[in-house]
N, C-alpha and C. Protein backbone atom coordinates (compact mmCIF):
# COMPACT_ATOMS: atom_id res chain seq x y z
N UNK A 1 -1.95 -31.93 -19.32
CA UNK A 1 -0.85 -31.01 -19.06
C UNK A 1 -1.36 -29.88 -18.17
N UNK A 2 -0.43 -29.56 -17.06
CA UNK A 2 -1.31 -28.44 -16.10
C UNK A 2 -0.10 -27.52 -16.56
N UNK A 3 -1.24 -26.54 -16.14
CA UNK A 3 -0.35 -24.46 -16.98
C UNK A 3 -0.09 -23.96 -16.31
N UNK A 4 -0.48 -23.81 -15.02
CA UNK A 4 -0.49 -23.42 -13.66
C UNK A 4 -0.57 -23.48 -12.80
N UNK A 5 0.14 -23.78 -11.55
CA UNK A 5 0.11 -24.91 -10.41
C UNK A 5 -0.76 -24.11 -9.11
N UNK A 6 -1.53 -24.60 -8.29
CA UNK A 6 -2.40 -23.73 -7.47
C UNK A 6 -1.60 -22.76 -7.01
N UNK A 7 -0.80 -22.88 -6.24
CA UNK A 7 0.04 -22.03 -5.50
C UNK A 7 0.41 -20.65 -6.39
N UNK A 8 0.81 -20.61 -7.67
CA UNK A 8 0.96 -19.79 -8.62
C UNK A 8 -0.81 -19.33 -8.63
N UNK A 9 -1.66 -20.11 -8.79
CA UNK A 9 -2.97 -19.82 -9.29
C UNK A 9 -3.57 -18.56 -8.13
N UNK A 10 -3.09 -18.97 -6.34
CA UNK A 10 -3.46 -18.46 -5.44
C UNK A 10 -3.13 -17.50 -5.46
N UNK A 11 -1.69 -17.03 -5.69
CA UNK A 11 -0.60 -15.86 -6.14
C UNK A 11 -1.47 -14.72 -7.21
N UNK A 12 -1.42 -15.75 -8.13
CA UNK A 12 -2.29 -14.22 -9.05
C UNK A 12 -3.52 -14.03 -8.63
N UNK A 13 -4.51 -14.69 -7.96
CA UNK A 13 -5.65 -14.26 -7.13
C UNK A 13 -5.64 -13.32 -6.29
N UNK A 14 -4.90 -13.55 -5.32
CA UNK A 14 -4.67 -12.75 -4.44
C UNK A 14 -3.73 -11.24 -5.11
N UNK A 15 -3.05 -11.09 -6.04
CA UNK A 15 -2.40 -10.02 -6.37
C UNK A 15 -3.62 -9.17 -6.68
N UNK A 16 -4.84 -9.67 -8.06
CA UNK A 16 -5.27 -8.89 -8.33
C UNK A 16 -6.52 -8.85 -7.37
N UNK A 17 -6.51 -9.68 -6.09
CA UNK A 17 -7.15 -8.96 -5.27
C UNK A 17 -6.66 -7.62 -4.32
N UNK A 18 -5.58 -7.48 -4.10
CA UNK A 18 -4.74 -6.65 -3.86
C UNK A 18 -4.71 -5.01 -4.44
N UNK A 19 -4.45 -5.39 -5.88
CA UNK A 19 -5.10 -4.13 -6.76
C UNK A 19 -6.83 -4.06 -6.87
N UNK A 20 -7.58 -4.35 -6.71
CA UNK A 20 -8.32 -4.05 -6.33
C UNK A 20 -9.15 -3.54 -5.06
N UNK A 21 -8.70 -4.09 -4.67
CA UNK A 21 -9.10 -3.18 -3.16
C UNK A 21 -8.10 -1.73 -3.14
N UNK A 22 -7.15 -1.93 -3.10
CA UNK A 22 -6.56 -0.64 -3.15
C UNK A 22 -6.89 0.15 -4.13
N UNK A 23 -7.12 -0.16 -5.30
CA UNK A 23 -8.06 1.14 -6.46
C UNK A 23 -9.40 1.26 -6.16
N UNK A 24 -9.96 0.45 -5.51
CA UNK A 24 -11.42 0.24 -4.99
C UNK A 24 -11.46 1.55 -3.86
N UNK A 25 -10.39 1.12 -3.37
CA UNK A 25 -10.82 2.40 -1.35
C UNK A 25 -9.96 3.59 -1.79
N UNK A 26 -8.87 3.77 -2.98
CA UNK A 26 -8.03 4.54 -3.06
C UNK A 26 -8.65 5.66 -4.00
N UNK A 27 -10.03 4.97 -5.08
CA UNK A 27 -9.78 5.79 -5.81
C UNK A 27 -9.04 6.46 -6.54
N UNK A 28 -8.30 5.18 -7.12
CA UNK A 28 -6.66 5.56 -7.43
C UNK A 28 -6.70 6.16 -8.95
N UNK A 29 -6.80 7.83 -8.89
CA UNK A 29 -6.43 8.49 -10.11
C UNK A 29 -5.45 9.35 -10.16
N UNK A 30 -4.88 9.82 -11.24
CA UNK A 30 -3.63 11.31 -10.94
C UNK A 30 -2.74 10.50 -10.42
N UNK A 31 -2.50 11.05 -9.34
CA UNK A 31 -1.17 10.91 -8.18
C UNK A 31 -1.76 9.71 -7.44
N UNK A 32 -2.58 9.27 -7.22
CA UNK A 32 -2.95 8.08 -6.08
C UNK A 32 -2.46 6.75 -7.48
N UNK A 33 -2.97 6.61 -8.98
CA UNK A 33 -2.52 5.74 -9.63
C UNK A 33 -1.00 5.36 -9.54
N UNK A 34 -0.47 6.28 -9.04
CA UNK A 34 1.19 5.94 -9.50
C UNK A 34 1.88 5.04 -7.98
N UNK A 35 1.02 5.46 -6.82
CA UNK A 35 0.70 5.28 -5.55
C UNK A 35 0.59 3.65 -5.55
N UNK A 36 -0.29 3.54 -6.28
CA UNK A 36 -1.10 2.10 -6.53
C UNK A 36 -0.44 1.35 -7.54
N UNK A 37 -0.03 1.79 -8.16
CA UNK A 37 1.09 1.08 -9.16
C UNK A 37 2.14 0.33 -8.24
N UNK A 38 3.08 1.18 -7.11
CA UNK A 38 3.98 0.39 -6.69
C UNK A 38 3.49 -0.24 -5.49
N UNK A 39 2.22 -0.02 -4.80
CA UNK A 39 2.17 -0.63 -4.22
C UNK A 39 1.60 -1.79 -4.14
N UNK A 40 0.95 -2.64 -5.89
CA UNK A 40 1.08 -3.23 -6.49
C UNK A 40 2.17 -4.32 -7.01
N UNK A 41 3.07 -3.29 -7.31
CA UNK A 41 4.63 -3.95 -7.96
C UNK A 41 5.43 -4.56 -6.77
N UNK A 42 5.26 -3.41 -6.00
CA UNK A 42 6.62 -3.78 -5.10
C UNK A 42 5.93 -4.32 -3.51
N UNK A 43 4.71 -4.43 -2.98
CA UNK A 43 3.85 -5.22 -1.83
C UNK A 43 3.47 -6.26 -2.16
N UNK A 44 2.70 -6.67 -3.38
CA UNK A 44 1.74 -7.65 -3.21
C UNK A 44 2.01 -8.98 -3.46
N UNK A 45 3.34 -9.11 -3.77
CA UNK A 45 4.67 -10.36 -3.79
C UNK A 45 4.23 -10.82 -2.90
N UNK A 46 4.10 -10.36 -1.50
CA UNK A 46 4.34 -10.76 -0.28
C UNK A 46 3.56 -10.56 0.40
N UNK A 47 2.51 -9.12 0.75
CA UNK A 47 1.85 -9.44 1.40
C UNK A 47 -0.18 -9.12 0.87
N UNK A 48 -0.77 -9.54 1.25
CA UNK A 48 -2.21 -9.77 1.23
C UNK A 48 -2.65 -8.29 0.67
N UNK A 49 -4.14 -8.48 0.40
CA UNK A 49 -4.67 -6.54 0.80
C UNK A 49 -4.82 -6.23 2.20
N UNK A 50 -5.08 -7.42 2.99
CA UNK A 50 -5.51 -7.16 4.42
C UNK A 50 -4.56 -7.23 5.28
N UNK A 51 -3.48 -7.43 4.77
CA UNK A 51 -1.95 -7.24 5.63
C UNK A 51 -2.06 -5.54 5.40
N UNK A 52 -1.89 -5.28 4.68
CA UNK A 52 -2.23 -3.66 4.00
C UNK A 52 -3.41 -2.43 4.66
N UNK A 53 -4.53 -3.19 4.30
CA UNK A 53 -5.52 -2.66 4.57
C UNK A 53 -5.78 -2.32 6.54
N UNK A 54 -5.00 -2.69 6.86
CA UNK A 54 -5.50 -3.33 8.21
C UNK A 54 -4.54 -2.32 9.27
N UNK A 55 -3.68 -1.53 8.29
CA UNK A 55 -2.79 -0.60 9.08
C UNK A 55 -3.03 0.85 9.25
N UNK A 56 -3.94 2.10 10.08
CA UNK A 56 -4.59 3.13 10.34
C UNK A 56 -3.68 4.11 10.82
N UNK A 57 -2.76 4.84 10.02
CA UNK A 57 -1.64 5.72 10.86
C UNK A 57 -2.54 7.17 10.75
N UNK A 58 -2.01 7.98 12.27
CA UNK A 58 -2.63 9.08 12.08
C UNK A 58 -1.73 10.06 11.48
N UNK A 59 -0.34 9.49 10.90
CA UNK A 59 0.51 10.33 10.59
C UNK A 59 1.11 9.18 9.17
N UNK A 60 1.36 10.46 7.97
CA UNK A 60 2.27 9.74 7.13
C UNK A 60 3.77 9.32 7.89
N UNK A 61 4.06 9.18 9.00
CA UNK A 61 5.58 9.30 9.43
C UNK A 61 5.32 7.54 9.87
N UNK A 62 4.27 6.90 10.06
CA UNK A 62 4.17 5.63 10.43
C UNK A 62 4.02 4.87 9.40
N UNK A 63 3.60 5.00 7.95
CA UNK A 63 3.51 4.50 7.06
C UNK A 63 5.10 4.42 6.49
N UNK A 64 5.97 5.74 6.46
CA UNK A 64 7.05 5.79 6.18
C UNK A 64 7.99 4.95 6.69
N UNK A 65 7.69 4.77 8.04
CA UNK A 65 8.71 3.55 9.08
C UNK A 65 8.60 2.23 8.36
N UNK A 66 7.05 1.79 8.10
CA UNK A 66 6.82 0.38 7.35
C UNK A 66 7.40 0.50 6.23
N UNK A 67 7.22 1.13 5.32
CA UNK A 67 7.49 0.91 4.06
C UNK A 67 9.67 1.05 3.87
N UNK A 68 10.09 1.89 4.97
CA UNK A 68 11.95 1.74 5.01
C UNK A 68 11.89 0.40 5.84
N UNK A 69 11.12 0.25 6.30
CA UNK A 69 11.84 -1.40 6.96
C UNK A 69 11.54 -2.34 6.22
N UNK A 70 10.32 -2.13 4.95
CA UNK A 70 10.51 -3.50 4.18
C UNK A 70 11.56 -3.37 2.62
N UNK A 71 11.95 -1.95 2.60
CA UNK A 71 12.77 -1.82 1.52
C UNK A 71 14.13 -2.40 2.55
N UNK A 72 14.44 -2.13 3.70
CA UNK A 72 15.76 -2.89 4.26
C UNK A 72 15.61 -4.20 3.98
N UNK A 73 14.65 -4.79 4.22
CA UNK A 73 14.02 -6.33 3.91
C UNK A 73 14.09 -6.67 2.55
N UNK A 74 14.28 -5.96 1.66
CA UNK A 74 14.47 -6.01 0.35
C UNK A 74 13.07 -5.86 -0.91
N UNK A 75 12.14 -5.21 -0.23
CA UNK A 75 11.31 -4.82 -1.45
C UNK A 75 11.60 -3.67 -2.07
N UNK A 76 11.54 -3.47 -3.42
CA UNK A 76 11.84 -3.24 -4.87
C UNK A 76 11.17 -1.51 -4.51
N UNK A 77 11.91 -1.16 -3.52
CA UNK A 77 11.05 0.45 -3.91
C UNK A 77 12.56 1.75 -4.05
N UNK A 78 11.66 2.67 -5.24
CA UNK A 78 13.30 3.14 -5.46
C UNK A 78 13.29 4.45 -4.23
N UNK A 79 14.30 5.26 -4.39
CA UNK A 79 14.29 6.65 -3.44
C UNK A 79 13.31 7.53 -4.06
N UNK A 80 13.10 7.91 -5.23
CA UNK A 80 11.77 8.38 -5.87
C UNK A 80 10.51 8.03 -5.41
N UNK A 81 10.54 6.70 -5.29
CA UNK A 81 9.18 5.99 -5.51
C UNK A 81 8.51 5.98 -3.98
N UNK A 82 9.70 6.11 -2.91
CA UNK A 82 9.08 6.14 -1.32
C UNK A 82 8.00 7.20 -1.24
N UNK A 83 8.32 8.64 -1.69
CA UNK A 83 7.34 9.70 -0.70
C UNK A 83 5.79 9.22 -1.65
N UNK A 84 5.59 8.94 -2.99
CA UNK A 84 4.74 8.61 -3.98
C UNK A 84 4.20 7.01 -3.05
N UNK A 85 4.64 6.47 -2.86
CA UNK A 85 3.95 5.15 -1.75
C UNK A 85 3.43 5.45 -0.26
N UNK A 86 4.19 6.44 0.12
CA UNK A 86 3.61 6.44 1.16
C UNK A 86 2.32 7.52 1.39
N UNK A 87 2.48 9.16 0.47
CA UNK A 87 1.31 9.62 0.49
C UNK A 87 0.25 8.92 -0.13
N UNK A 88 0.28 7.62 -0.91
CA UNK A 88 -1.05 6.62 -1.49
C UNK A 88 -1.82 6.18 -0.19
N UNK A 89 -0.78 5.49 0.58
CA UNK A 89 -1.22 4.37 1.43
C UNK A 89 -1.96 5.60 2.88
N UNK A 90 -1.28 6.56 2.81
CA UNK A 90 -1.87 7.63 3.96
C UNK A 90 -3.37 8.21 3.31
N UNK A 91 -2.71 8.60 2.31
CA UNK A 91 -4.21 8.95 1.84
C UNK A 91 -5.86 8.10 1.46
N UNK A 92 -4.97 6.59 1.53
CA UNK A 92 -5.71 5.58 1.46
C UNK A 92 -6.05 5.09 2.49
N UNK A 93 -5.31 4.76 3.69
CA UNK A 93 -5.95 3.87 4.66
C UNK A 93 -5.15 4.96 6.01
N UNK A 94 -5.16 5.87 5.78
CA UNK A 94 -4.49 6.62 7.21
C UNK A 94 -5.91 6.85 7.92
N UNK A 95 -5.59 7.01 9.21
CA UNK A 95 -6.62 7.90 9.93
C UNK A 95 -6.98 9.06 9.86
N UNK A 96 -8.45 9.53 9.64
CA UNK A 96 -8.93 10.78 9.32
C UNK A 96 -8.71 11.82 10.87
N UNK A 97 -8.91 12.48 10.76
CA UNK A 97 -9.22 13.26 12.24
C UNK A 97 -10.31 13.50 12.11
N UNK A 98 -11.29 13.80 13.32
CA UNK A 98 -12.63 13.69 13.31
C UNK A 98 -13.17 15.08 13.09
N UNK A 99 -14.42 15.53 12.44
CA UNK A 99 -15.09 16.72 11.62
C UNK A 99 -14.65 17.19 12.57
N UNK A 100 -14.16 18.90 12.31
CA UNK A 100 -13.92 19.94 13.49
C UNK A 100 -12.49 19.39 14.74
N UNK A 101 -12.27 18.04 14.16
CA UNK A 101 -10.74 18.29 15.29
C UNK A 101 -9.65 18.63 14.58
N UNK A 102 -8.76 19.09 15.58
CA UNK A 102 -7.01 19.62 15.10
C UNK A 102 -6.56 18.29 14.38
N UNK A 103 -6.01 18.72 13.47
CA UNK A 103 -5.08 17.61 13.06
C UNK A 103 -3.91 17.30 13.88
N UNK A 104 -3.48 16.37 14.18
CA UNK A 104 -2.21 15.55 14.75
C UNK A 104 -0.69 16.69 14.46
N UNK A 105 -0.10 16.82 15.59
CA UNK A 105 1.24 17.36 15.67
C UNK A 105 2.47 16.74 15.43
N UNK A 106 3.34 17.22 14.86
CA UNK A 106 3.90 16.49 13.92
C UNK A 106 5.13 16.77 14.80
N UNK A 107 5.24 15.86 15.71
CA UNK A 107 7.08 15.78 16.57
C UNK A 107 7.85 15.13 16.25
């Protein structure tokens, strides 16, 4: 009798590879856990850590564009839960500015 068919098997592999890397680089405590919670719940359905990992905004306003175009697409994120996902993923994989430069202008 099989319990679990690969495809399901690949699915939960890859999820809790997913949460891991993101609590791994996020350091996900306080406010970054709750961060990592949905982006857990409501990303890793669908896509990879390295679909994720692989995106460097120098502004939270580019993370914000991704994350309203996949809630139009229909992932599970509430109006609460957006600004809490997107300061995770900025604070997680955004671009730093380099020691001693201006930070980025916000137009």
């Amino acid at each position: 009798m099989k319990l679990v068919s690969g495809k399901t098997t690949l699915w939960l592999a890859m999820t809790f590879l997913s949460v891991a890397v993101a609590l791994g680089q996020g350091g996900a405590t306080g406010g970054n856990a709750a961060g990592a919670a949905i982006l857990q719940r409501a990303c890793s359905g669908c896509h990879g850590a390295d679909a994720i990992a692989n995106h460097h905004f120098e502004t939270a306003d580019g993370y914000r564009d991704i994350v309203t175009t996949m809630i139009d697409a229909g992932a599970p994120v509430t109006p609460q839960e957006l600004p809490v996902l997107v300061d995770y993923l900025f604070t997680t994989y955004g671009k730093k500015p380099a020691a001693g430069a201006a930070p980025p202008s916000k137009k």
